[in-house]
Structure formats: structure tokens, C-alpha cells
C-alpha atoms as a PDB file:
ATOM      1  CA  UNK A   1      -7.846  14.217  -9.843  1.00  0.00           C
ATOM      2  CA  UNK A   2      -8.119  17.727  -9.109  1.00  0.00           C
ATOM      3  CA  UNK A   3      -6.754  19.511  -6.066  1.00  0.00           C
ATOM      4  CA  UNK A   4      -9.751  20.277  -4.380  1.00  0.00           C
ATOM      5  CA  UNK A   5     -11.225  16.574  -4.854  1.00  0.00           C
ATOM      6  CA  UNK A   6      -7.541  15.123  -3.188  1.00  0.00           C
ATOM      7  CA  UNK A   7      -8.318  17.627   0.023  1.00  0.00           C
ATOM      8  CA  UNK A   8     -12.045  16.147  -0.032  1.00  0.00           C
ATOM      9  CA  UNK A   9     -10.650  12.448   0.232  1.00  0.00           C
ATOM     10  CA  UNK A  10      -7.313  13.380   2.564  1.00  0.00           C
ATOM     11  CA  UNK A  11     -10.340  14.316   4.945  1.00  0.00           C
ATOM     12  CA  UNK A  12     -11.622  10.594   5.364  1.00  0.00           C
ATOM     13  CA  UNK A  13      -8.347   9.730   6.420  1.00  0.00           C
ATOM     14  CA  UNK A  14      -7.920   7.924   9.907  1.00  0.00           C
ATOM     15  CA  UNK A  15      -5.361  10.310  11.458  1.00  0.00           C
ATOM     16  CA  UNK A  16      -7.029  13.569  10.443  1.00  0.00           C
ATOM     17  CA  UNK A  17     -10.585  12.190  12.075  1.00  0.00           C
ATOM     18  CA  UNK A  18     -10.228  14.189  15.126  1.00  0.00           C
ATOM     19  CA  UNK A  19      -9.058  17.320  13.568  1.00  0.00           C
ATOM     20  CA  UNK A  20     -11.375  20.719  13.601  1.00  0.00           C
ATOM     21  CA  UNK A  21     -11.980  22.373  10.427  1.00  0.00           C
ATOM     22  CA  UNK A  22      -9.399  25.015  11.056  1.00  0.00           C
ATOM     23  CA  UNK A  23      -6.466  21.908  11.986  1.00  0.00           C
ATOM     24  CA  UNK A  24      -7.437  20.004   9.047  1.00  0.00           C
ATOM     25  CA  UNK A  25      -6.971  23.070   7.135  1.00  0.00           C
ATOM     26  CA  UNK A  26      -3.639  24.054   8.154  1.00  0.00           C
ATOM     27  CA  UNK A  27      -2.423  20.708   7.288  1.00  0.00           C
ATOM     28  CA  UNK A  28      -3.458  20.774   4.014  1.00  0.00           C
ATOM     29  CA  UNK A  29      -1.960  24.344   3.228  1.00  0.00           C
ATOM     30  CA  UNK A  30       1.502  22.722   3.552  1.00  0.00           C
ATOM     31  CA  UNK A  31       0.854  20.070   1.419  1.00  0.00           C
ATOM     32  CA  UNK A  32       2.130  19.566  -2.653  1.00  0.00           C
ATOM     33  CA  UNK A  33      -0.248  17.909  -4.662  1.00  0.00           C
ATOM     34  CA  UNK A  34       1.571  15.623  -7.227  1.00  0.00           C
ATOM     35  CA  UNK A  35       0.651  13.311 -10.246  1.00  0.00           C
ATOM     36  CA  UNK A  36       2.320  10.484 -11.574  1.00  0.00           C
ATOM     37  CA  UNK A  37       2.116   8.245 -13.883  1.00  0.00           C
ATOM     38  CA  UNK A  38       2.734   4.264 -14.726  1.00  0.00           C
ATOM     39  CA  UNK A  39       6.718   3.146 -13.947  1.00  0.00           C
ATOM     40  CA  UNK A  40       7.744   6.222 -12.667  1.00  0.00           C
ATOM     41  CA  UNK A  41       9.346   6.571  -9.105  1.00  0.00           C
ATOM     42  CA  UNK A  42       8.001   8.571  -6.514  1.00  0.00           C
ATOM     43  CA  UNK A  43      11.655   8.148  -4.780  1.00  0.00           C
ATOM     44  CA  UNK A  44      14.142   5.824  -4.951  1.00  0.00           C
ATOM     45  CA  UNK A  45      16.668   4.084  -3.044  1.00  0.00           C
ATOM     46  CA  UNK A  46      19.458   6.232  -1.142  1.00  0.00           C
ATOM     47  CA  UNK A  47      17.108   9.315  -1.733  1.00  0.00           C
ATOM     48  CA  UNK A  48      16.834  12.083   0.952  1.00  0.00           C
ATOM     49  CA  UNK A  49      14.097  11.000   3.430  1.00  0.00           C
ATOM     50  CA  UNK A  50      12.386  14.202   4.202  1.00  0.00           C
ATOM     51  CA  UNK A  51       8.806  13.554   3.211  1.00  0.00           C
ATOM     52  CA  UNK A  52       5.440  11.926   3.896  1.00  0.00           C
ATOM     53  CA  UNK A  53       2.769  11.040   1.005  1.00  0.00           C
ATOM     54  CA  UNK A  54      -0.570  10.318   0.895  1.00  0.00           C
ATOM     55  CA  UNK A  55      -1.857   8.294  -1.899  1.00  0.00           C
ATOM     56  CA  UNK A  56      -5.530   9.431  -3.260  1.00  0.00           C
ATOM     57  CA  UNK A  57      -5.538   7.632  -6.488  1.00  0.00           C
ATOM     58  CA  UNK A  58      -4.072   4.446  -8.360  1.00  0.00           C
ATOM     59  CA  UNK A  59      -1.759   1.823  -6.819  1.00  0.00           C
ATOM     60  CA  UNK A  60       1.999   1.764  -6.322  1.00  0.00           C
ATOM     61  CA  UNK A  61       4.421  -0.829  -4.822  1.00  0.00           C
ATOM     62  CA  UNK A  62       7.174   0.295  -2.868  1.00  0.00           C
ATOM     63  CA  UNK A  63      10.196  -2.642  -3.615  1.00  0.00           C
ATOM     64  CA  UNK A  64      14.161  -3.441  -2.592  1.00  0.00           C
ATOM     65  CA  UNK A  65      16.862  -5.089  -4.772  1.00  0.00           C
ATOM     66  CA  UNK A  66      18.174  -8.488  -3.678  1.00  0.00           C
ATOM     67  CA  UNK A  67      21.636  -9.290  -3.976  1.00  0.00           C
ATOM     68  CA  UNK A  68      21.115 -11.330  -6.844  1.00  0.00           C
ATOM     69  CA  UNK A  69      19.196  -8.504  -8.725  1.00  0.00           C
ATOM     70  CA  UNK A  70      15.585 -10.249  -7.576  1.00  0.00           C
ATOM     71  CA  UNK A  71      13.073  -7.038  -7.135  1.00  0.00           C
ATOM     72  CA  UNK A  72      11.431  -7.643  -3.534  1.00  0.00           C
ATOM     73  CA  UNK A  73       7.964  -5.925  -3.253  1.00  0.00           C
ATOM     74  CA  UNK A  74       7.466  -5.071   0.610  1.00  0.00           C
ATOM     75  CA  UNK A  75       3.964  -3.830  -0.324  1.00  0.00           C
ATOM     76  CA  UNK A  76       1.457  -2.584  -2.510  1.00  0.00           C
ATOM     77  CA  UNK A  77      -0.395   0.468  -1.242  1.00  0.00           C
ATOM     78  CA  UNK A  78      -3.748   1.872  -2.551  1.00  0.00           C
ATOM     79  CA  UNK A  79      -6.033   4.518  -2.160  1.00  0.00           C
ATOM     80  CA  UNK A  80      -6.041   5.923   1.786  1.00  0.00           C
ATOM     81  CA  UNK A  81      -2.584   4.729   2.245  1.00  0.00           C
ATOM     82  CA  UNK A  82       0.066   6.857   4.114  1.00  0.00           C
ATOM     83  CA  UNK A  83       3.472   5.656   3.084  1.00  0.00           C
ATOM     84  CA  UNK A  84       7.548   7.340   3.425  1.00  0.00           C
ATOM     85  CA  UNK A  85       6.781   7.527   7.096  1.00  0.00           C
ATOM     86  CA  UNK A  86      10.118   6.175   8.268  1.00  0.00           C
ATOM     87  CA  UNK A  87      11.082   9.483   7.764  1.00  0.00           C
ATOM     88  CA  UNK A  88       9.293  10.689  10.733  1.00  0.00           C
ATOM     89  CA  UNK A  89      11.948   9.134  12.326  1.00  0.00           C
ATOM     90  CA  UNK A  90      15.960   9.619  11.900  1.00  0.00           C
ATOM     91  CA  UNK A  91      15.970   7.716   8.938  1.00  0.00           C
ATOM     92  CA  UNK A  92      17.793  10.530   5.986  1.00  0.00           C
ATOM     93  CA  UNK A  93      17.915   8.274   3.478  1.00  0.00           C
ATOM     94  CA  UNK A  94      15.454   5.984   1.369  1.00  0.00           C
ATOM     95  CA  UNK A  95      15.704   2.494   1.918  1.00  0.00           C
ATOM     96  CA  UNK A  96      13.005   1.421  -0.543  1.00  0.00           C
ATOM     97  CA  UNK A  97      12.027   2.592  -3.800  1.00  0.00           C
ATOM     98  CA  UNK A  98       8.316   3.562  -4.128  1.00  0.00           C
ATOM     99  CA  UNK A  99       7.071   3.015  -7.482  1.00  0.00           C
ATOM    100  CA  UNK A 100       3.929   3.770  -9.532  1.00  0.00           C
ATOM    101  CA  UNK A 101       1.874   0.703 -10.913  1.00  0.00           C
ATOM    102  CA  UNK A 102      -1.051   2.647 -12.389  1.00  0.00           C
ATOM    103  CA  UNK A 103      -1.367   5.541 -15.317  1.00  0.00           C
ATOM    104  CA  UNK A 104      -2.715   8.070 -13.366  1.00  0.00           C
ATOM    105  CA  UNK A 105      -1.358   8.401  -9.404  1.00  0.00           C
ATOM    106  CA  UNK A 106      -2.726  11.407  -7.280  1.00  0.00           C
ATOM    107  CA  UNK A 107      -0.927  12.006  -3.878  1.00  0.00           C
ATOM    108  CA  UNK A 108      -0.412  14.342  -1.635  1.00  0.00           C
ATOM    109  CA  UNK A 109       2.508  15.321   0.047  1.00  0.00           C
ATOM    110  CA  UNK A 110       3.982  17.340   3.131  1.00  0.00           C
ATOM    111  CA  UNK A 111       7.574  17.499   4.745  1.00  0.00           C
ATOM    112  CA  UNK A 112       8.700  16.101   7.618  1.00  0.00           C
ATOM    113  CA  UNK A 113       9.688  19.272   9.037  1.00  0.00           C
ATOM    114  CA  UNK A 114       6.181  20.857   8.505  1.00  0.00           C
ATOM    115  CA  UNK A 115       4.381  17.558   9.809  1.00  0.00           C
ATOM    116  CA  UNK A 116       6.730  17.513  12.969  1.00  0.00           C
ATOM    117  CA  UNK A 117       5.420  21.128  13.520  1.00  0.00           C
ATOM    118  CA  UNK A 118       2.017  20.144  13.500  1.00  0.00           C
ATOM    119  CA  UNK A 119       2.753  17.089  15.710  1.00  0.00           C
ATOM    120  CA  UNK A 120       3.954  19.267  18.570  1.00  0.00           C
ATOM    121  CA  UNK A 121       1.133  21.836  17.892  1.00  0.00           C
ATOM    122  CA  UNK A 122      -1.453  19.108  17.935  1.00  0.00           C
ATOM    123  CA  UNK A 123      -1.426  16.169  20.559  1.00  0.00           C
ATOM    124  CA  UNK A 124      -4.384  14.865  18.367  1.00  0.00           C
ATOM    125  CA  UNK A 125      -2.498  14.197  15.391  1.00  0.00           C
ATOM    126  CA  UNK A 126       0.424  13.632  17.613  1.00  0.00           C
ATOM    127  CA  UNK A 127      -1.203  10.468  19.022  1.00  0.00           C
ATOM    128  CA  UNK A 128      -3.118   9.531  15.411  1.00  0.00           C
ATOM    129  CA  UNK A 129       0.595   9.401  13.766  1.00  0.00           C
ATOM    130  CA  UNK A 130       2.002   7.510  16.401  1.00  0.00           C
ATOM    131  CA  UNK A 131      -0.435   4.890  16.121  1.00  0.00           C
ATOM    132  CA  UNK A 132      -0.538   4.544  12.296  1.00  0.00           C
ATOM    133  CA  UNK A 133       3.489   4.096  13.159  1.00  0.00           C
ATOM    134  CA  UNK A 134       2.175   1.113  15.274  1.00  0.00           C
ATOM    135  CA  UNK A 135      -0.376  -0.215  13.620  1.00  0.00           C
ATOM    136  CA  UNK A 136       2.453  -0.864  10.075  1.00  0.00           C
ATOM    137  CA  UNK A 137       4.580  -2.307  12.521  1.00  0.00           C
ATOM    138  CA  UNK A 138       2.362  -4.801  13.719  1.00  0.00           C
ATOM    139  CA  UNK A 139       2.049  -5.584   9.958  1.00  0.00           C
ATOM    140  CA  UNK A 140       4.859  -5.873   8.536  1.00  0.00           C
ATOM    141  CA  UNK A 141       5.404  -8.178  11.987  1.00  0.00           C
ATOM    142  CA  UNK A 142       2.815 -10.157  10.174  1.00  0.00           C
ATOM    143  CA  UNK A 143       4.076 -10.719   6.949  1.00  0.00           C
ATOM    144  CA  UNK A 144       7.095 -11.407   8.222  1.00  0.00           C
ATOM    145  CA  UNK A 145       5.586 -14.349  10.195  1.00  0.00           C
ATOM    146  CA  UNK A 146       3.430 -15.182   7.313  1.00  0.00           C
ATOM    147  CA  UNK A 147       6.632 -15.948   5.371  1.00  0.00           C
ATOM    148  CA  UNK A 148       8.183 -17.649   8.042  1.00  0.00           C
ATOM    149  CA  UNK A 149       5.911 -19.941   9.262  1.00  0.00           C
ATOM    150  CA  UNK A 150       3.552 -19.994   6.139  1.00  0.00           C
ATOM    151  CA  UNK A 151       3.916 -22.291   3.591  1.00  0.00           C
ATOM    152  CA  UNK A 152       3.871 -21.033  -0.093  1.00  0.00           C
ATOM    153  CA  UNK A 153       0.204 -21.523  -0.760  1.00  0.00           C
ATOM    154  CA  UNK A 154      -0.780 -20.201   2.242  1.00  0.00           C
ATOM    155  CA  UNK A 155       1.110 -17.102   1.433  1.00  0.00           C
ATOM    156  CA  UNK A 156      -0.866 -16.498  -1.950  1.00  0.00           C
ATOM    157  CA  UNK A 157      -4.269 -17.431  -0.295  1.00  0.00           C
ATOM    158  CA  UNK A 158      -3.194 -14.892   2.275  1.00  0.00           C
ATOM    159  CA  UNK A 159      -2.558 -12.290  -0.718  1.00  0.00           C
ATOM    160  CA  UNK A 160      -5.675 -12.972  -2.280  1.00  0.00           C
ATOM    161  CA  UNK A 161      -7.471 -12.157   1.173  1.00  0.00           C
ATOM    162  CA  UNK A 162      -5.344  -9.365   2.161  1.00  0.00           C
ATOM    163  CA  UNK A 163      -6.728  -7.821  -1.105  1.00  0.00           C
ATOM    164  CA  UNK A 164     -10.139  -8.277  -0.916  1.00  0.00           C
ATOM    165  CA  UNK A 165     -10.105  -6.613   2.158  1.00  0.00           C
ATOM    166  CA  UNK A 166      -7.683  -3.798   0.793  1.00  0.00           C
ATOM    167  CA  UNK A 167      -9.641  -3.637  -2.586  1.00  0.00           C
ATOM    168  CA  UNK A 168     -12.303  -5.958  -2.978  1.00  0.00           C
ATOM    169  CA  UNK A 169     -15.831  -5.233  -4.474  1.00  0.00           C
ATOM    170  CA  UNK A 170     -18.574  -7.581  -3.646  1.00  0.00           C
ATOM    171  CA  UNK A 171     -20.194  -8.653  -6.975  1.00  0.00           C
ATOM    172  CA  UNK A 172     -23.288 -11.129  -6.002  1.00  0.00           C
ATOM    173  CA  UNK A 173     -22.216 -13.800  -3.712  1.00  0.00           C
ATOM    174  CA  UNK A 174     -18.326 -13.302  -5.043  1.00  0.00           C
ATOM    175  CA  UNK A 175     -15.850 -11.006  -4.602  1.00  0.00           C
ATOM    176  CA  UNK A 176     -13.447  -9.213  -7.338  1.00  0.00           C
ATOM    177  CA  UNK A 177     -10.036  -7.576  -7.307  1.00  0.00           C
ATOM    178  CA  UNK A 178      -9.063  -5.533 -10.088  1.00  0.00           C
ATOM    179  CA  UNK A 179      -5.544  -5.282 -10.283  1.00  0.00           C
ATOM    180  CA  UNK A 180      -2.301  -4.560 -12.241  1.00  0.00           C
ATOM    181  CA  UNK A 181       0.263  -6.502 -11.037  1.00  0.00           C
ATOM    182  CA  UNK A 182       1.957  -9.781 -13.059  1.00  0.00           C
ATOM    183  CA  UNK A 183       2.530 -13.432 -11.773  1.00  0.00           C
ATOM    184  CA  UNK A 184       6.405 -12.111 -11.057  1.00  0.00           C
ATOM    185  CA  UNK A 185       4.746  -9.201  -8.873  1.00  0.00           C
ATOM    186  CA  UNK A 186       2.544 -11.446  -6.722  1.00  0.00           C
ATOM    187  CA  UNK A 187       5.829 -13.947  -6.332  1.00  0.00           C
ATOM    188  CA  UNK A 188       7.861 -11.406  -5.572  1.00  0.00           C
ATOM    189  CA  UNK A 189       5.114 -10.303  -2.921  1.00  0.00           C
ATOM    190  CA  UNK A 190       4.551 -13.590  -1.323  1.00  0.00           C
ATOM    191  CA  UNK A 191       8.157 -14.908  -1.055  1.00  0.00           C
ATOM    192  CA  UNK A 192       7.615 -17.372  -4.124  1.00  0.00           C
ATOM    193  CA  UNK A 193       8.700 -18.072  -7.431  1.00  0.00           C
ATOM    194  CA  UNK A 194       6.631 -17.354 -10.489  1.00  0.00           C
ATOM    195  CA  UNK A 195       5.663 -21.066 -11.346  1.00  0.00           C
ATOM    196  CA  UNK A 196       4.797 -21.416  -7.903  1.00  0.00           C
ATOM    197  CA  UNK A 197       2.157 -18.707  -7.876  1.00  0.00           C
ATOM    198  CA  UNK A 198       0.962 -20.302 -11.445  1.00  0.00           C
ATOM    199  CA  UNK A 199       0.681 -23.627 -10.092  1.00  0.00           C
ATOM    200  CA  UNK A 200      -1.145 -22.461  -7.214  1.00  0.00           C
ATOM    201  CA  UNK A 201      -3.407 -19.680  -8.894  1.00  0.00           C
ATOM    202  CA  UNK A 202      -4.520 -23.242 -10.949  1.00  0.00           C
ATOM    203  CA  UNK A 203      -5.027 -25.548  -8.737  1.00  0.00           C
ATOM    204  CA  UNK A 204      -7.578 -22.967  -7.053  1.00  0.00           C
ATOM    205  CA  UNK A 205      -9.264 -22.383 -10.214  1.00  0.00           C
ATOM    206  CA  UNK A 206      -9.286 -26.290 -10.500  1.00  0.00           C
ATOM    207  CA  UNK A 207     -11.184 -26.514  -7.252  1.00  0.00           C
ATOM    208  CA  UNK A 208     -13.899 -23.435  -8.375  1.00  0.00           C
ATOM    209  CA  UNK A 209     -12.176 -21.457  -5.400  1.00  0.00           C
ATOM    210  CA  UNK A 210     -10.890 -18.170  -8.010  1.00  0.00           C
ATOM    211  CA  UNK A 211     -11.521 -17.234 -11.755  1.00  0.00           C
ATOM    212  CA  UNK A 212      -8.535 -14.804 -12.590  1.00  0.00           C
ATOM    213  CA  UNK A 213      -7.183 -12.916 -15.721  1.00  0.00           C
ATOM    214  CA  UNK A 214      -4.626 -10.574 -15.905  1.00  0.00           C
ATOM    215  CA  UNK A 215      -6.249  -7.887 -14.626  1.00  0.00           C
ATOM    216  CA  UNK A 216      -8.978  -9.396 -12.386  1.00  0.00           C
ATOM    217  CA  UNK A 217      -9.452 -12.174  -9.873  1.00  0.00           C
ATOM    218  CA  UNK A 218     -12.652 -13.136  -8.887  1.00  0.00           C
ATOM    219  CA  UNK A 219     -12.877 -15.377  -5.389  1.00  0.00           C
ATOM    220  CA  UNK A 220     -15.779 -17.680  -5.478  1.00  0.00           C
ATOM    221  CA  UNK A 221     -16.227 -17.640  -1.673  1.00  0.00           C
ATOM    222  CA  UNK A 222     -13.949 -16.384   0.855  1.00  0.00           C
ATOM    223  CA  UNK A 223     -15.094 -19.182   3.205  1.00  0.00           C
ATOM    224  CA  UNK A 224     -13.686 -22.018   1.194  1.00  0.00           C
ATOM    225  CA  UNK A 225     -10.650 -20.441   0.383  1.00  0.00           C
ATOM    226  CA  UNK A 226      -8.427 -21.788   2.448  1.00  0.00           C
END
């Protein structure tokens, strides 16, 4: 993805929506434009915290380490998603690792230290910032309920919805997710074990609620899935 296509899709962002011409602009002149591509990390654990990315193409999955060696997944971001915010804040150091799930990543990146700039130049983006803050909050509040409260299939029904919406293309009356991540990946996701998302991934199939592959899932009606 060239550089010039990245600025054209950082415009449809949410937090740059109420930016002029000339704002938008000066944002993007302090921005790197970076490519990735499949297993390689963006940043890592105990990194310095000093910068904010956009992602404009591909997927990654920003993870932590359990005790017991266990990879966690916290997320999986795609396309229009604004991650390494934290360090916004006082946080100095990384306290995930963000890694690349796709051959070919496009993102966008500024520092904090230019972005804080901006912020007190711009109440606009001041406020839009603040709000995406809020808004990941509220969902990681969410998940964290989800796995609480939630019992395991819930949690991968939940998944499958949470990508449709995320990622989902409407093909007839169904909807499909193309996606590259492994049985361990969604388990690790949903707070489950591996033969817990198999079993459950079947028994859905079973009842002509999902078709799924390795790289696809198709849900047979979002209604019913439940």
C-alpha cells in the first residue's frame, strides 16, 4: 500500500472527522509510514512506549505471556484500528506485544510527543482522542465481563459476532469472515482451551449455525446463533 493511498484511508478515520484540510494535513506530515510483514513484531513487551499506530492494512493481534508460558491474545485489530495508545498516557514501557498476523501490514505511525502537540493545538482532536480512550475502555470492560460471567460457548459465539461486525461481508442471506488465526488463537482469545473451541465450532456446524475452514467461517444466520 502506497503512501499516498494510507493518507487517503487515515482520512476516514473517526478522530480525524472534524479536522479541516489544513489540520488533517499537519497530522499526517508527522507521521512514518511502515510495512510489515507475517510474525514480525511491531513492539514488544518492556519496549519504550512513545508511539501511536494506525493500522491501514492486514490484521495483527496484540498478546501477553502467562506465567505458565500460555500466549494471551487481548485483541485482534484490523483495518481502521488505532492501537499503542496507552502511551498517551504515563505508561514508558510496553506491556503487550503487538504482533503481525498477515503478509503484508501497512500502518501509520506518529509519536506521542508530536500527537500531544497537536492535542493542545486542537481541542477537536483533543476531545476525538479522549473518547476513542473511552470508548476501548468500555470494551475491554466488556470482554472482561464476557469472560467472567460468560460461559465458554457463549464466549466463541460472542467471537464469531464480534467479527462479523469487525470484518464480516454479507454473501446472500449469510455472512463470511475471512481470517488467519488457528483454533489455539481463537482459545487463547476467548479464555478457552483448544478442544473446547473444536467441540464448540462442531456442534454449531452440527446444528447448520457456521460452515468454517481454516481460513473462512461462514455464519448461516446471525439470528439463530445464539
Amino acid at each position: 500500500m502506497e503512501k499516498q493511498t494510507i493518507v487517503e484511508f487515515l482520512s476516514q478515520y473517526p478522530i480525524f472527522s472534524n479536522l479541516t484540510a489544513e489540520e488533517f494535513s499537519d497530522f499526517v506530515n508527522k507521521m512514518d509510514f511502515l510495512h510489515y510483514r507475517k510474525n514480525q513484531l511491531i513492539y514488544k513487551i518492556n519496549d519504550r512506549s512513545d508511539r501511536i499506530f494506525f493500522l491501514a492494512k492486514g490484521s495483527i493481534k496484540l498478546s501477553n505471556i502467562a506465567e505458565d508460558g500460555r500466549e494471551l491474545i487481548k485483541n485482534i485489530l484490523h483495518p481502521m484500528a488505532i492501537f499503542g495508545e496507552s502511551s498517551i498516557g504515563n505508561q514508558k514501557f510496553r506491556s503487550e506485544n503487538a504482533t503481525c498476523i498477515d503478509d503484508k501490514i501497512s500502518i501509520a505511525s506518529i509519536s506521542v510527543k508530536d500527537l500531544r502537540i497537536l492535542m493542545i493545538q486542537n481541542r477537536i482532536l483533543s476531545n476525538n482522542v479522549i473518547q476513542m480512550m473511552a470508548d476501548k475502555l468500555l470494551n475491554s470492560e466488556h470482554k472482561f465481563e464476557n469472560i467472567i460471567f460468560k460461559d465458554a460457548r457463549s464466549r466463541i459465539i460472542e467471537f464469531l459476532k464480534d467479527s462479523v461486525k469487525k470484518q464480516g461481508r454479507q454473501v446472500g442471506l449469510e455472512m463470511l469472515v475471512k481470517h488467519s488465526l488457528t483454533q489455539q488463537d481463537i482459545a487463547n482469545i476467548t479464555g478457552t482451551s483448544r478442544q473446547t473451541v473444536t467441540s464448540v465450532l462442531n456442534e454449531l456446524r452440527k446444528e447448520n449455525l457456521i460452515h468454517f475452514d481454516r481460513k473462512r467461517i461462514l455464519i448461516r444466520d446471525m439470528a439463530k446463533l445464539a
